[in-house]
C-alpha atoms as a PDB file:
ATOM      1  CA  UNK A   1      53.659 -64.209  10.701  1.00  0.00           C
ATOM      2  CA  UNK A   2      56.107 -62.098  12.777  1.00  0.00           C
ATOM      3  CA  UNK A   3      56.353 -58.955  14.054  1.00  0.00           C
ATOM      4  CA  UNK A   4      58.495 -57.963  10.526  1.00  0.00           C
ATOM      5  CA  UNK A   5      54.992 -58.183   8.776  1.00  0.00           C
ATOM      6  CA  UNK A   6      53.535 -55.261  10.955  1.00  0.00           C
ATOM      7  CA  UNK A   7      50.758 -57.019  12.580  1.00  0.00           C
ATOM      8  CA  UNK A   8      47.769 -55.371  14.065  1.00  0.00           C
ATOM      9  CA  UNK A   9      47.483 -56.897  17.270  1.00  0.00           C
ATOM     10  CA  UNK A  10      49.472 -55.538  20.116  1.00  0.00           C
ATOM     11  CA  UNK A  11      50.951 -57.466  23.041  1.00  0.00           C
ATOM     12  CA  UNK A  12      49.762 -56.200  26.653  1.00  0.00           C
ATOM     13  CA  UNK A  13      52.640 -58.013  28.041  1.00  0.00           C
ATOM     14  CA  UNK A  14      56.013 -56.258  28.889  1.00  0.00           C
ATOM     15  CA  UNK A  15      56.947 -59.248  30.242  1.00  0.00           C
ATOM     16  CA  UNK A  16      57.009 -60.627  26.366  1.00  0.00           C
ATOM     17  CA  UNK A  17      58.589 -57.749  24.814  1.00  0.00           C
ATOM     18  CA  UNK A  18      61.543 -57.742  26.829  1.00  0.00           C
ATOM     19  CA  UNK A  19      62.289 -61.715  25.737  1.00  0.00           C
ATOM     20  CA  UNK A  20      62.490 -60.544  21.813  1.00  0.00           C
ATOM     21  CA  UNK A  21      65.830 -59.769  20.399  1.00  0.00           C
ATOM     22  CA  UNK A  22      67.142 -56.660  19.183  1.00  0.00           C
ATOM     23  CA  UNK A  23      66.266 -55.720  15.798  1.00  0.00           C
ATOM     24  CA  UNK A  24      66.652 -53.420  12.770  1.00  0.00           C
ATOM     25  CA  UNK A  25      63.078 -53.679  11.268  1.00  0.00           C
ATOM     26  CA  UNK A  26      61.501 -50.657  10.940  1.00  0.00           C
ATOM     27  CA  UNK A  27      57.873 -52.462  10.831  1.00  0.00           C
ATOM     28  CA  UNK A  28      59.188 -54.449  14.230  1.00  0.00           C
ATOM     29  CA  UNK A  29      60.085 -51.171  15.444  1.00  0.00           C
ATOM     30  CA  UNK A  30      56.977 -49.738  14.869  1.00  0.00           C
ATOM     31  CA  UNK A  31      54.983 -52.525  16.557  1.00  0.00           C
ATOM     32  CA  UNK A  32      57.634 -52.545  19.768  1.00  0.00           C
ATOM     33  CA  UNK A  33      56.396 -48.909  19.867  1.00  0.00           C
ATOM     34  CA  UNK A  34      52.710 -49.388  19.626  1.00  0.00           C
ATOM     35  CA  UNK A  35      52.785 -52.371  22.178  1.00  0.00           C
ATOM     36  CA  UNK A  36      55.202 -50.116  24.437  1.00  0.00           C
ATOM     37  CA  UNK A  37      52.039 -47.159  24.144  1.00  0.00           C
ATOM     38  CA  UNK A  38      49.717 -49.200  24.866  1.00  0.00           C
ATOM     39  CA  UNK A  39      50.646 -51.430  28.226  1.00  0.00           C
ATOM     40  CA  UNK A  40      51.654 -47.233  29.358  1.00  0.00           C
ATOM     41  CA  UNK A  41      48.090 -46.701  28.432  1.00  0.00           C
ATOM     42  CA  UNK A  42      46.618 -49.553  30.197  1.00  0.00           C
ATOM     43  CA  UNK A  43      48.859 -48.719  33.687  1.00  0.00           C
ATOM     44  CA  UNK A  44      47.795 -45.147  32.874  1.00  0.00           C
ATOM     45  CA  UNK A  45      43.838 -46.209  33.162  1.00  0.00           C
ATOM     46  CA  UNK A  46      44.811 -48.536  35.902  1.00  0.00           C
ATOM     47  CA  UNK A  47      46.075 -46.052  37.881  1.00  0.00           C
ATOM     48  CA  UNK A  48      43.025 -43.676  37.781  1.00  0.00           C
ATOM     49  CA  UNK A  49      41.683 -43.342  41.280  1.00  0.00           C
ATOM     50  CA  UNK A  50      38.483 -40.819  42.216  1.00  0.00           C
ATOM     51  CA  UNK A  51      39.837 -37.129  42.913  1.00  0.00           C
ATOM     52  CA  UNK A  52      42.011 -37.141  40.083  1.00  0.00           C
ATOM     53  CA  UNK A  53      42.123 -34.562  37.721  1.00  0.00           C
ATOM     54  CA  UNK A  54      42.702 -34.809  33.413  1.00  0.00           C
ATOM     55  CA  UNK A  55      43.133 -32.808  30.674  1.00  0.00           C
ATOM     56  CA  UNK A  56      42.420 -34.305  27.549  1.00  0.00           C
ATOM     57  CA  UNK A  57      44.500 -33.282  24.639  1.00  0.00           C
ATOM     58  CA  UNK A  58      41.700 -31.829  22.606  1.00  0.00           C
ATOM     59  CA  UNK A  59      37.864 -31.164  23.929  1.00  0.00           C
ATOM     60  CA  UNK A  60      35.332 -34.273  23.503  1.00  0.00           C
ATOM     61  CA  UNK A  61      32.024 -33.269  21.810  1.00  0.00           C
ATOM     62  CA  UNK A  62      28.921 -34.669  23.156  1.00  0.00           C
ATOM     63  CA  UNK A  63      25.575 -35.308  22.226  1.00  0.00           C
ATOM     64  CA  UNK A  64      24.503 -32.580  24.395  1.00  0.00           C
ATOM     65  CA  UNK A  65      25.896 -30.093  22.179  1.00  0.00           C
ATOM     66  CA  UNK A  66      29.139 -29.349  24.637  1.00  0.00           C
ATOM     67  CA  UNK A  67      32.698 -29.837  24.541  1.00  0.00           C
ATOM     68  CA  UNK A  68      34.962 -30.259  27.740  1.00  0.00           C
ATOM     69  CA  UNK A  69      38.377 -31.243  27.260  1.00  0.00           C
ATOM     70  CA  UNK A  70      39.253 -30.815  32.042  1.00  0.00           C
ATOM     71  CA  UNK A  71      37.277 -33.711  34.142  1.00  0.00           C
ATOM     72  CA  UNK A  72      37.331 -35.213  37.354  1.00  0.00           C
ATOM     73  CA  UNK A  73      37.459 -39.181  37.929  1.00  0.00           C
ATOM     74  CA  UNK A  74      34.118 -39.764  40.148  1.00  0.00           C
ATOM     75  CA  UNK A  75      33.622 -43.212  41.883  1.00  0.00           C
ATOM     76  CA  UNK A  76      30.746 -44.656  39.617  1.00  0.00           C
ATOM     77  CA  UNK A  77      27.937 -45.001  41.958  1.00  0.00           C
ATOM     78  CA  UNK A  78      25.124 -45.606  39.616  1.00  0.00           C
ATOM     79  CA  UNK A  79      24.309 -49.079  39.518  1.00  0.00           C
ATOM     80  CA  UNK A  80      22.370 -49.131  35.938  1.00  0.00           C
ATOM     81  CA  UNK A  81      26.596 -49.116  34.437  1.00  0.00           C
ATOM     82  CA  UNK A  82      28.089 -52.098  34.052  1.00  0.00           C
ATOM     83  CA  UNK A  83      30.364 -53.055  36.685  1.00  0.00           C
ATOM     84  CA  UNK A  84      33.387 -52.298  34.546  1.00  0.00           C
ATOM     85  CA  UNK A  85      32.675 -48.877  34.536  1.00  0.00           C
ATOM     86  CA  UNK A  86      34.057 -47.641  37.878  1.00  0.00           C
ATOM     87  CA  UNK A  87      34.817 -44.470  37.285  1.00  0.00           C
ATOM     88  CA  UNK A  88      32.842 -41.683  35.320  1.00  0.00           C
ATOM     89  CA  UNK A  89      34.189 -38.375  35.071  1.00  0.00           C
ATOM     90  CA  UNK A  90      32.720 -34.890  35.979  1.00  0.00           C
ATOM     91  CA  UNK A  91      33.254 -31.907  33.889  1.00  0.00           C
ATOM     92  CA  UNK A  92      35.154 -29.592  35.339  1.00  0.00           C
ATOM     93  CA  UNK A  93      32.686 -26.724  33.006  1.00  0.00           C
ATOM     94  CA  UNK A  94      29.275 -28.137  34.024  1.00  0.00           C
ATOM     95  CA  UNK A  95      29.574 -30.210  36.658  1.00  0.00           C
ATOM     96  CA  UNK A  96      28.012 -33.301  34.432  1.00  0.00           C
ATOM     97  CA  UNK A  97      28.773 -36.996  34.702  1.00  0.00           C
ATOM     98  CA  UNK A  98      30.655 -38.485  31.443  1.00  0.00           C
ATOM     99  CA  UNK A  99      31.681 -42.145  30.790  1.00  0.00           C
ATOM    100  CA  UNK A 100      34.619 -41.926  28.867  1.00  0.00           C
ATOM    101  CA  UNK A 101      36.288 -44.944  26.715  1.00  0.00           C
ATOM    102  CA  UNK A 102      39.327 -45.640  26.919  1.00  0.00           C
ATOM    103  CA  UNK A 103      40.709 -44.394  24.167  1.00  0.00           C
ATOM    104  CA  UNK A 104      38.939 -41.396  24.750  1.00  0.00           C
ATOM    105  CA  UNK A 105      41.607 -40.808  27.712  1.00  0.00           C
ATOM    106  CA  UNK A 106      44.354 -41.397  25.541  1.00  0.00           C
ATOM    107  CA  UNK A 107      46.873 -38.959  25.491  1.00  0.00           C
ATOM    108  CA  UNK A 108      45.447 -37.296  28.889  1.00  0.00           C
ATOM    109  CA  UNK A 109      47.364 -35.482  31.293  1.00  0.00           C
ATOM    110  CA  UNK A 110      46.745 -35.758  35.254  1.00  0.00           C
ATOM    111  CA  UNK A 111      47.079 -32.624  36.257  1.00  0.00           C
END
């Protein structure tokens, strides 16, 4: 398989992407694109330090019954998360704590 096919998978790697030669294929394309989106995505999330302040691109519903699409990145000081997890976001309506996936921060905008 090559990236002609399509495939799924994306390279995290820009390193990689920058060694492939020039092509035509709009499926290859496609995939350079998607791979391109997501190492931003990654340096985006990397990047996140406490203080800073996002706007998602549409509100998140939560099982509390709210929606808040503004938080605040909050050094995660709650030792029950995972380690992964340092950062949790407050609400810039409530004042709550959120977790937020990744891909939940996708498209956000530090403002």
């Amino acid at each position: 398989m090559d990236e002609s096919t399509g495939p799924y998978a994306v390279i995290l790697s820009s390193k990689f992407l920058d060694l492939l030669s020039p092509t035509t294929n709009p499926y290859a394309l496609q995939w350079r694109d998607r791979c391109r989106q997501a190492i931003a995505h990654k340096r985006f999330l990397a990047s996140l330090k406490p203080g800073d302040t996002l706007t998602l691109p549409t509100p998140l519903k939560f099982h509390d019954s709210t929606s808040h699409q503004t938080f605040q990145a909050v050094a995660n000081l709650n030792p029950t998360y995972k380690p992964r997890h340092k950062l949790v976001f407050r609400s810039l309506t409530n004042g709550k704590l959120y977790r937020l996936n990744p891909h939940h921060l996708e498209g956000a905008i530090r403002t």
